[in-house]
C-alpha atoms as a PDB file:
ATOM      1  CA  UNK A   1      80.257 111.747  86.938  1.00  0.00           C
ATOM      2  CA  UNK A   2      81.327 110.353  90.261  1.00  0.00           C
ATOM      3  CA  UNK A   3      79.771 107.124  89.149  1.00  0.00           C
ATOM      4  CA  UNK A   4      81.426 106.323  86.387  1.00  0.00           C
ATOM      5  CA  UNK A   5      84.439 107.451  87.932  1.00  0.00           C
ATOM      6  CA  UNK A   6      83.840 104.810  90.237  1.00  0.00           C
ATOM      7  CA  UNK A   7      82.662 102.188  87.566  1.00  0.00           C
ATOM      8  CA  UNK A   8      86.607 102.955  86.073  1.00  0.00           C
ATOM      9  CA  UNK A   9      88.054 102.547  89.485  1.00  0.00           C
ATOM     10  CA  UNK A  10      86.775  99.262  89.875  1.00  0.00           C
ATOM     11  CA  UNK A  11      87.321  98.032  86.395  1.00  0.00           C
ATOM     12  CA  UNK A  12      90.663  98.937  86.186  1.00  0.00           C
ATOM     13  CA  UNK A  13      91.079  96.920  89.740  1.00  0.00           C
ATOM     14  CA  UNK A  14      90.258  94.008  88.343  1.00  0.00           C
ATOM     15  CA  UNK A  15      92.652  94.398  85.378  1.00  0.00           C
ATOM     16  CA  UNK A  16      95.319  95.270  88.107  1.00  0.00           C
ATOM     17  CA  UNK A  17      94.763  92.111  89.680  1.00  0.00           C
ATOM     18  CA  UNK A  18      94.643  89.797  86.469  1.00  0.00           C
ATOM     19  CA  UNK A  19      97.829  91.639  85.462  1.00  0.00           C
ATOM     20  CA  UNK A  20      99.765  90.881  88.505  1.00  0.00           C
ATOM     21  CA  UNK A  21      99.024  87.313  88.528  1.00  0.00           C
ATOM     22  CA  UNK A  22      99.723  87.389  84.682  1.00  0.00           C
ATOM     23  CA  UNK A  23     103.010  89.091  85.511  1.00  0.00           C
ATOM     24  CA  UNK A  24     103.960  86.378  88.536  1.00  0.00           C
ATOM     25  CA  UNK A  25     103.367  83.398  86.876  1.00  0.00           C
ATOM     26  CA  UNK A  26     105.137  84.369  84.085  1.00  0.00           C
ATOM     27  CA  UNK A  27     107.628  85.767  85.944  1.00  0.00           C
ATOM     28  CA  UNK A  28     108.246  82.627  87.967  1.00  0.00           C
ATOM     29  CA  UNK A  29     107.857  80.259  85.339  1.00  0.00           C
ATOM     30  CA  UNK A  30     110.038  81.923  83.306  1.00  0.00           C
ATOM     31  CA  UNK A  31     113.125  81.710  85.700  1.00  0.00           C
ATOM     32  CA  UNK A  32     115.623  79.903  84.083  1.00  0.00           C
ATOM     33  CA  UNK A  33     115.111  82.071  80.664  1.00  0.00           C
ATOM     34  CA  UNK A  34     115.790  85.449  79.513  1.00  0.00           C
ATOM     35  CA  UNK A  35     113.851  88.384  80.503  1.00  0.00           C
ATOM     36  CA  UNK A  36     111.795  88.763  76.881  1.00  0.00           C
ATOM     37  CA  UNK A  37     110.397  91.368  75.234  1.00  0.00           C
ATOM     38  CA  UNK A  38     106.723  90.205  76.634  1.00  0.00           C
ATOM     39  CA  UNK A  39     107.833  90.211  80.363  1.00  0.00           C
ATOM     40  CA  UNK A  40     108.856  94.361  79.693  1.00  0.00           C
ATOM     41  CA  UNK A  41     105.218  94.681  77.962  1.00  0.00           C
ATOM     42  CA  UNK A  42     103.185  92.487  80.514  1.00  0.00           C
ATOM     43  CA  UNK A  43     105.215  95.188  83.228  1.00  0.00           C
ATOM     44  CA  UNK A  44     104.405  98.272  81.163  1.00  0.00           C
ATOM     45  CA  UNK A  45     100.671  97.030  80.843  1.00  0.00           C
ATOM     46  CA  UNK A  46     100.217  96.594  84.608  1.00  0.00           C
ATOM     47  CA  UNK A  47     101.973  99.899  85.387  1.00  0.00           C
ATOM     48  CA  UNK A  48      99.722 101.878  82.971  1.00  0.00           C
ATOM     49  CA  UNK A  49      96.840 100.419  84.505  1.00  0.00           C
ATOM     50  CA  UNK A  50      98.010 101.319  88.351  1.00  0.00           C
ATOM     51  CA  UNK A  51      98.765 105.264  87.739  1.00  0.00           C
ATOM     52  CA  UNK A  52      95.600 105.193  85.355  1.00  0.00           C
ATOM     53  CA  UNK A  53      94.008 103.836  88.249  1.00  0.00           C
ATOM     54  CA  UNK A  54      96.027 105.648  90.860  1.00  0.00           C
ATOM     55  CA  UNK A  55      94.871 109.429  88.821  1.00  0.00           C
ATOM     56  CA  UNK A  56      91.347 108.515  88.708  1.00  0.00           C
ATOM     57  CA  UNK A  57      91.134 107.258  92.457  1.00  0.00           C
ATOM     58  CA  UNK A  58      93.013 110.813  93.245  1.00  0.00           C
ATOM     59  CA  UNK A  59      90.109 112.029  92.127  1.00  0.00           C
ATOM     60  CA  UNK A  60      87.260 110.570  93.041  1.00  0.00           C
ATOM     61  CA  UNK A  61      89.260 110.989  96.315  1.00  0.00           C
ATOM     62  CA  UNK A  62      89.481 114.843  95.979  1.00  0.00           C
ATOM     63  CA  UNK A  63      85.700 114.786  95.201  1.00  0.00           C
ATOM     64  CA  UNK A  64      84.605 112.861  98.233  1.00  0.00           C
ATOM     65  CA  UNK A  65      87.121 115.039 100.302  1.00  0.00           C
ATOM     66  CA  UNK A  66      85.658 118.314  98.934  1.00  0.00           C
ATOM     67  CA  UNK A  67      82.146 117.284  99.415  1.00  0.00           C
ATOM     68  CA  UNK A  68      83.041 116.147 103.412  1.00  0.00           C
ATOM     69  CA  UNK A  69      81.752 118.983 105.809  1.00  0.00           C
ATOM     70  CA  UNK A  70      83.727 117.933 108.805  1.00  0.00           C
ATOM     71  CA  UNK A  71      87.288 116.745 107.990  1.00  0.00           C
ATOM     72  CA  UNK A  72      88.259 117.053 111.400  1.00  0.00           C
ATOM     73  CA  UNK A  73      86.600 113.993 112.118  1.00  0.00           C
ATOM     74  CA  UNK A  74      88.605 112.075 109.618  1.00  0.00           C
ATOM     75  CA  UNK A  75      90.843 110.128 111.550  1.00  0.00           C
ATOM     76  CA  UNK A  76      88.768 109.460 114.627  1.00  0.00           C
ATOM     77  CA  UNK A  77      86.207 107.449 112.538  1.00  0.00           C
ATOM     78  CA  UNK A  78      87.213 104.051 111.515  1.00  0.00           C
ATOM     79  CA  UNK A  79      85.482 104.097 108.258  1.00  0.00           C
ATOM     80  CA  UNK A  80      86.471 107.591 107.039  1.00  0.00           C
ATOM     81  CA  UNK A  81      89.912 106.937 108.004  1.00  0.00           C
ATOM     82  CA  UNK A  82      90.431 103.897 106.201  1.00  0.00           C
ATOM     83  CA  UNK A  83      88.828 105.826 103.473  1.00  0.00           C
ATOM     84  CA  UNK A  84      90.661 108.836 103.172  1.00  0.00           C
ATOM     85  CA  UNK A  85      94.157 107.758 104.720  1.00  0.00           C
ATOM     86  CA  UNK A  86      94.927 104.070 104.621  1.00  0.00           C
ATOM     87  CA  UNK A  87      93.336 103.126 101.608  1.00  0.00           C
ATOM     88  CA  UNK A  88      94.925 105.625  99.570  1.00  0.00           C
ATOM     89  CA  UNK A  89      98.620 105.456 101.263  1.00  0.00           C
ATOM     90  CA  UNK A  90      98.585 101.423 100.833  1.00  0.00           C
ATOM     91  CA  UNK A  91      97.831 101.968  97.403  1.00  0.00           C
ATOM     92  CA  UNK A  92     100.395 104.285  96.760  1.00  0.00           C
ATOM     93  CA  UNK A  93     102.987 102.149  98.427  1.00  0.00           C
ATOM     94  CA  UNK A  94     101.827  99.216  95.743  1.00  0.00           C
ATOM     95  CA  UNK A  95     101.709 101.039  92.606  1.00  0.00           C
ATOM     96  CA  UNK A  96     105.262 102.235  93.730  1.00  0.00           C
ATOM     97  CA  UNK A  97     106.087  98.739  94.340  1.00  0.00           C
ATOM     98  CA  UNK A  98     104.652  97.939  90.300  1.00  0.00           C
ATOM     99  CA  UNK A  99     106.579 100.914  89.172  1.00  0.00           C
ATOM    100  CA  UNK A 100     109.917  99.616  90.849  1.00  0.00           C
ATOM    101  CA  UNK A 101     109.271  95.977  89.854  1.00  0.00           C
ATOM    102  CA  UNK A 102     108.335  97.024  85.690  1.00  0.00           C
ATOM    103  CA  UNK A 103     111.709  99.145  86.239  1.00  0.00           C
ATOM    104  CA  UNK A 104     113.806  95.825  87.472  1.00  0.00           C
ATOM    105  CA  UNK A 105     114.092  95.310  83.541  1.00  0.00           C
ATOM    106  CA  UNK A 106     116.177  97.952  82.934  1.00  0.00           C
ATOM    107  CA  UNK A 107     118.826  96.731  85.730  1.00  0.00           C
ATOM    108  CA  UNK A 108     121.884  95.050  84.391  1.00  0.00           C
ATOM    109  CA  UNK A 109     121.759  92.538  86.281  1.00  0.00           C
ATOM    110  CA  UNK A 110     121.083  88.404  85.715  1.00  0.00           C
ATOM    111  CA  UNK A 111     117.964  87.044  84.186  1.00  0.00           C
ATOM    112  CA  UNK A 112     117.435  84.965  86.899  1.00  0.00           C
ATOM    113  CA  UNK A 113     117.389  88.056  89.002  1.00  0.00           C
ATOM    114  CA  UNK A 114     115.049  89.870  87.064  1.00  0.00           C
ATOM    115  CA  UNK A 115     112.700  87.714  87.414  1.00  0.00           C
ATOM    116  CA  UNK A 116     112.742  86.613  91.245  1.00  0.00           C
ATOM    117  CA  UNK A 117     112.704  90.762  92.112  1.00  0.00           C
ATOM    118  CA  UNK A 118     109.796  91.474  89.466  1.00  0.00           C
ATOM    119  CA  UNK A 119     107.801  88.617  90.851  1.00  0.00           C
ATOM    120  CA  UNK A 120     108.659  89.186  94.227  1.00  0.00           C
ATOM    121  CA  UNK A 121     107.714  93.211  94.321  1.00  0.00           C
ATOM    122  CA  UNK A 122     104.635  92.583  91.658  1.00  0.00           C
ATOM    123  CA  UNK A 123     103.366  89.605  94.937  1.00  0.00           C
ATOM    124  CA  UNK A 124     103.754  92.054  97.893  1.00  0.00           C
ATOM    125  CA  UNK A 125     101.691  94.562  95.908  1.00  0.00           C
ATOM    126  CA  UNK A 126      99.291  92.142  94.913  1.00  0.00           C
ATOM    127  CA  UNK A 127      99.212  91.013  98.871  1.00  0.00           C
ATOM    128  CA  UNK A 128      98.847  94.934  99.777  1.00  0.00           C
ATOM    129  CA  UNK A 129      95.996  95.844  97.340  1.00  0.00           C
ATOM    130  CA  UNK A 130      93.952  92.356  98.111  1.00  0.00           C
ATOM    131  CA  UNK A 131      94.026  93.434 101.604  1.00  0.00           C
ATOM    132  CA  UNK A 132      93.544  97.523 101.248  1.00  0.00           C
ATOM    133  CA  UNK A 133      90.050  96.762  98.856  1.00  0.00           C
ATOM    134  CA  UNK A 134      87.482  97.736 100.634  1.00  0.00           C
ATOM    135  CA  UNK A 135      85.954  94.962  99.419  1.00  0.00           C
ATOM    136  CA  UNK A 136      82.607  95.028 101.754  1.00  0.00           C
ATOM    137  CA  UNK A 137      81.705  98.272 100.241  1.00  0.00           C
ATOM    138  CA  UNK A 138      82.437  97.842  96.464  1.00  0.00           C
ATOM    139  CA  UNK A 139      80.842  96.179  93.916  1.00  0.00           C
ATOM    140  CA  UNK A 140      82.074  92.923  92.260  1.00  0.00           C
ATOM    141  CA  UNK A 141      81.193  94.242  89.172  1.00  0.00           C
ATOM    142  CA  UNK A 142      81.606  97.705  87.421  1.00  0.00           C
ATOM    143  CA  UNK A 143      78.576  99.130  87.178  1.00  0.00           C
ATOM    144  CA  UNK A 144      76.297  96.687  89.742  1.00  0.00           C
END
């Protein structure tokens, strides 16, 4: 179970990651016209997918946690920390960052504006979650 759990994880990173460069460029190219009905859907898409991902990583998280004998240990080793504290704050702090940026399209405010704060909030959380992956123990691929 903890597996595939882990196979979904990583899957659904990748379609975080296409989505948020989906959602920038179009975003930014977009600019100068008005904040359509596909820039609220490309949002909603890329928000599903981060508390989708978010739940399951809670998860395999509580899992991992449950199955640790010594959690006092936790933050004085490096790779347990990073594991059990920073990975999953910095995460947090993106998705939040998605949810915030997908919810810019219900301000009444400019187009224009729209679009720079979506981008801008959907790129630091893209920034955040390329450098949180732990990507030197994780597979490329689902499954692998």
């Amino acid at each position: 179970m903890l597996k595939g759990l882990l196979d979904l994880h990583n899957l659904l990173r990748w379609l975080i990651l296409i989505l948020l460069l989906v959602n920038i460029i179009k975003n930014y190219a977009d600019l100068k016209k008005p904040f359509a009905k596909a820039h609220k859907k490309l949002g909603l898409w890329l928000m599903i997918c981060a508390h989708i991902t978010l739940l399951v990583g809670l998860g395999i998280l509580a899992v991992d946690l449950s199955a640790l004998a010594d959690k006092s240990g936790i933050m004085s080793n490096e790779a347990l920390r990073f594991k059990f504290v920073e990975h999953p704050v910095a995460m947090i702090i993106a998705i939040v960052l998605i949810t915030i940026g997908k919810g810019v399209a219900k301000k009444d405010i400019s187009d224009l504006k729209k679009h720079r704060k979506a981008a801008t909030l959907f790129l630091i959380a893209l920034i955040l979650i390329l450098i949180m992956i732990p990507w030197s123990t994780s597979s490329l691929v689902p499954g692998m």
